[in-house]
Protein backbone atom coordinates (compact mmCIF):
# COMPACT_ATOMS: atom_id res chain seq x y z
CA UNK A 1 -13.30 18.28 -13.77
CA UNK A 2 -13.88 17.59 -17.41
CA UNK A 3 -15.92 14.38 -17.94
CA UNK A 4 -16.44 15.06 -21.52
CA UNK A 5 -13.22 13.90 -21.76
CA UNK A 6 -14.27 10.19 -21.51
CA UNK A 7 -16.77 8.96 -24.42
CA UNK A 8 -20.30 7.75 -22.69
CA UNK A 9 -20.43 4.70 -24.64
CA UNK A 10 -16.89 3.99 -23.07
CA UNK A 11 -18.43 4.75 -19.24
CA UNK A 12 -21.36 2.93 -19.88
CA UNK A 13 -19.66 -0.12 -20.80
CA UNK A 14 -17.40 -0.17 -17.77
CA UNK A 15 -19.92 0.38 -15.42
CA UNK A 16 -22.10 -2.70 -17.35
CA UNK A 17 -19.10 -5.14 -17.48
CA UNK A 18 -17.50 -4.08 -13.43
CA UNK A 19 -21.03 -3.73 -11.42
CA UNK A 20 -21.80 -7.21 -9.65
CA UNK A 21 -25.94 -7.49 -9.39
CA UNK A 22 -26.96 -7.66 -5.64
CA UNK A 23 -30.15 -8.90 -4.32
CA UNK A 24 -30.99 -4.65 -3.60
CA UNK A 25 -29.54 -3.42 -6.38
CA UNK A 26 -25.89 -3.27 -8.38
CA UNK A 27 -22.51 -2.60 -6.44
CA UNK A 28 -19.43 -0.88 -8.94
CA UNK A 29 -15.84 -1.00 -7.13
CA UNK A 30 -14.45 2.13 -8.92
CA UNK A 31 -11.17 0.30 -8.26
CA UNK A 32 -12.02 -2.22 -11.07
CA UNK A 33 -13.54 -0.06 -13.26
CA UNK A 34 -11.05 2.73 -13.32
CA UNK A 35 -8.31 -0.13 -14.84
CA UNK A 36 -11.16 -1.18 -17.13
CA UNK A 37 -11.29 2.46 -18.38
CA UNK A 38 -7.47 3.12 -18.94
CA UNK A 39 -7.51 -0.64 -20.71
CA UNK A 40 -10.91 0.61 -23.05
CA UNK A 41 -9.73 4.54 -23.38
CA UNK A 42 -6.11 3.95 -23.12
CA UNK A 43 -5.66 6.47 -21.13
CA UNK A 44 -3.23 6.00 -18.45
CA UNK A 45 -2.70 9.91 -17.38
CA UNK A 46 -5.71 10.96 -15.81
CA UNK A 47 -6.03 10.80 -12.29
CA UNK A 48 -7.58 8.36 -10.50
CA UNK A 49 -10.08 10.67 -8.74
CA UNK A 50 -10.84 12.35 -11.87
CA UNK A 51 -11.67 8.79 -13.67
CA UNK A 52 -13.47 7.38 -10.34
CA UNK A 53 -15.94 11.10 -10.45
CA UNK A 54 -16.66 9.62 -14.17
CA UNK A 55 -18.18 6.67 -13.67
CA UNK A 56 -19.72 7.22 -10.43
CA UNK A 57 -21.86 9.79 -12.56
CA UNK A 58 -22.85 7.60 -15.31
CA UNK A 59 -23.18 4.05 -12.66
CA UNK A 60 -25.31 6.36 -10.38
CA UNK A 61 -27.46 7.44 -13.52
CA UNK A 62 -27.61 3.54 -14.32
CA UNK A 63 -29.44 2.68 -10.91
CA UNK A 64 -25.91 1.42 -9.22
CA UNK A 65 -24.29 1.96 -5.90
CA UNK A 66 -21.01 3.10 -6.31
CA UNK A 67 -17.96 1.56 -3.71
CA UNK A 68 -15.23 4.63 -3.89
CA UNK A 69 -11.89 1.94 -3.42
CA UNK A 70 -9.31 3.27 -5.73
CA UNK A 71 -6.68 2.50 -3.65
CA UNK A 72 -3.91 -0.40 -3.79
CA UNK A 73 -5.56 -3.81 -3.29
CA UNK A 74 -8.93 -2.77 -2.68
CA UNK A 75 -9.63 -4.81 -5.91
CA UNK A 76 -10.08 -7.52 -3.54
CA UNK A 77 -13.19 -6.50 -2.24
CA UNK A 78 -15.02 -9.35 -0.90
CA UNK A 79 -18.58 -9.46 -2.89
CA UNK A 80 -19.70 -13.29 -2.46
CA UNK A 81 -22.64 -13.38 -0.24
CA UNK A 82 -22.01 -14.57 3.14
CA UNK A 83 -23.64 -17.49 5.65
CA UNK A 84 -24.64 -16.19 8.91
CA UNK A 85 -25.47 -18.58 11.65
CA UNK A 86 -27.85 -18.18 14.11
CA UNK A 87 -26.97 -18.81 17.78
């Protein structure tokens, strides 16, 4: 895989405007930010796994955790923190 392909600046961006800050860290969906990367590079060819190895690379380089969903409807995927109660 050829990640030259995508321009950094491009990556970067994506993984800036898609990760959602956690209390450990930042979480990307690679769902969201693969259609953020065909919308900004306009590309709407390359694979999904090939896009998904892209920004994993630069998000992982930017301190994130990276949430490999790029399948239908994982979009959805539940980030609002959550009350537990103790009983």
């Amino acid at each position: 895989m050829d990640n030259k392909k995508f321009v950094a600046a491009d990556l970067i961006s994506v993984v800036k405007a898609c990760a959602h800050s956690r209390c450990a860290g930042s979480l990307l969906s690679t769902s969201k930010a693969i259609e953020e990367l065909r919308i900004i590079s306009g590309d709407f060819i390359t694979p999904d796994e090939e896009m998904a190895e892209a920004i994993s690379e630069a998000a992982i380089a930017l301190g994130c955790t990276v949430v490999f969903d790029e399948r239908a409807g994982a979009d959805t995927l539940n980030m609002a923190p959550r009350h537990i109660d103790n009983r």
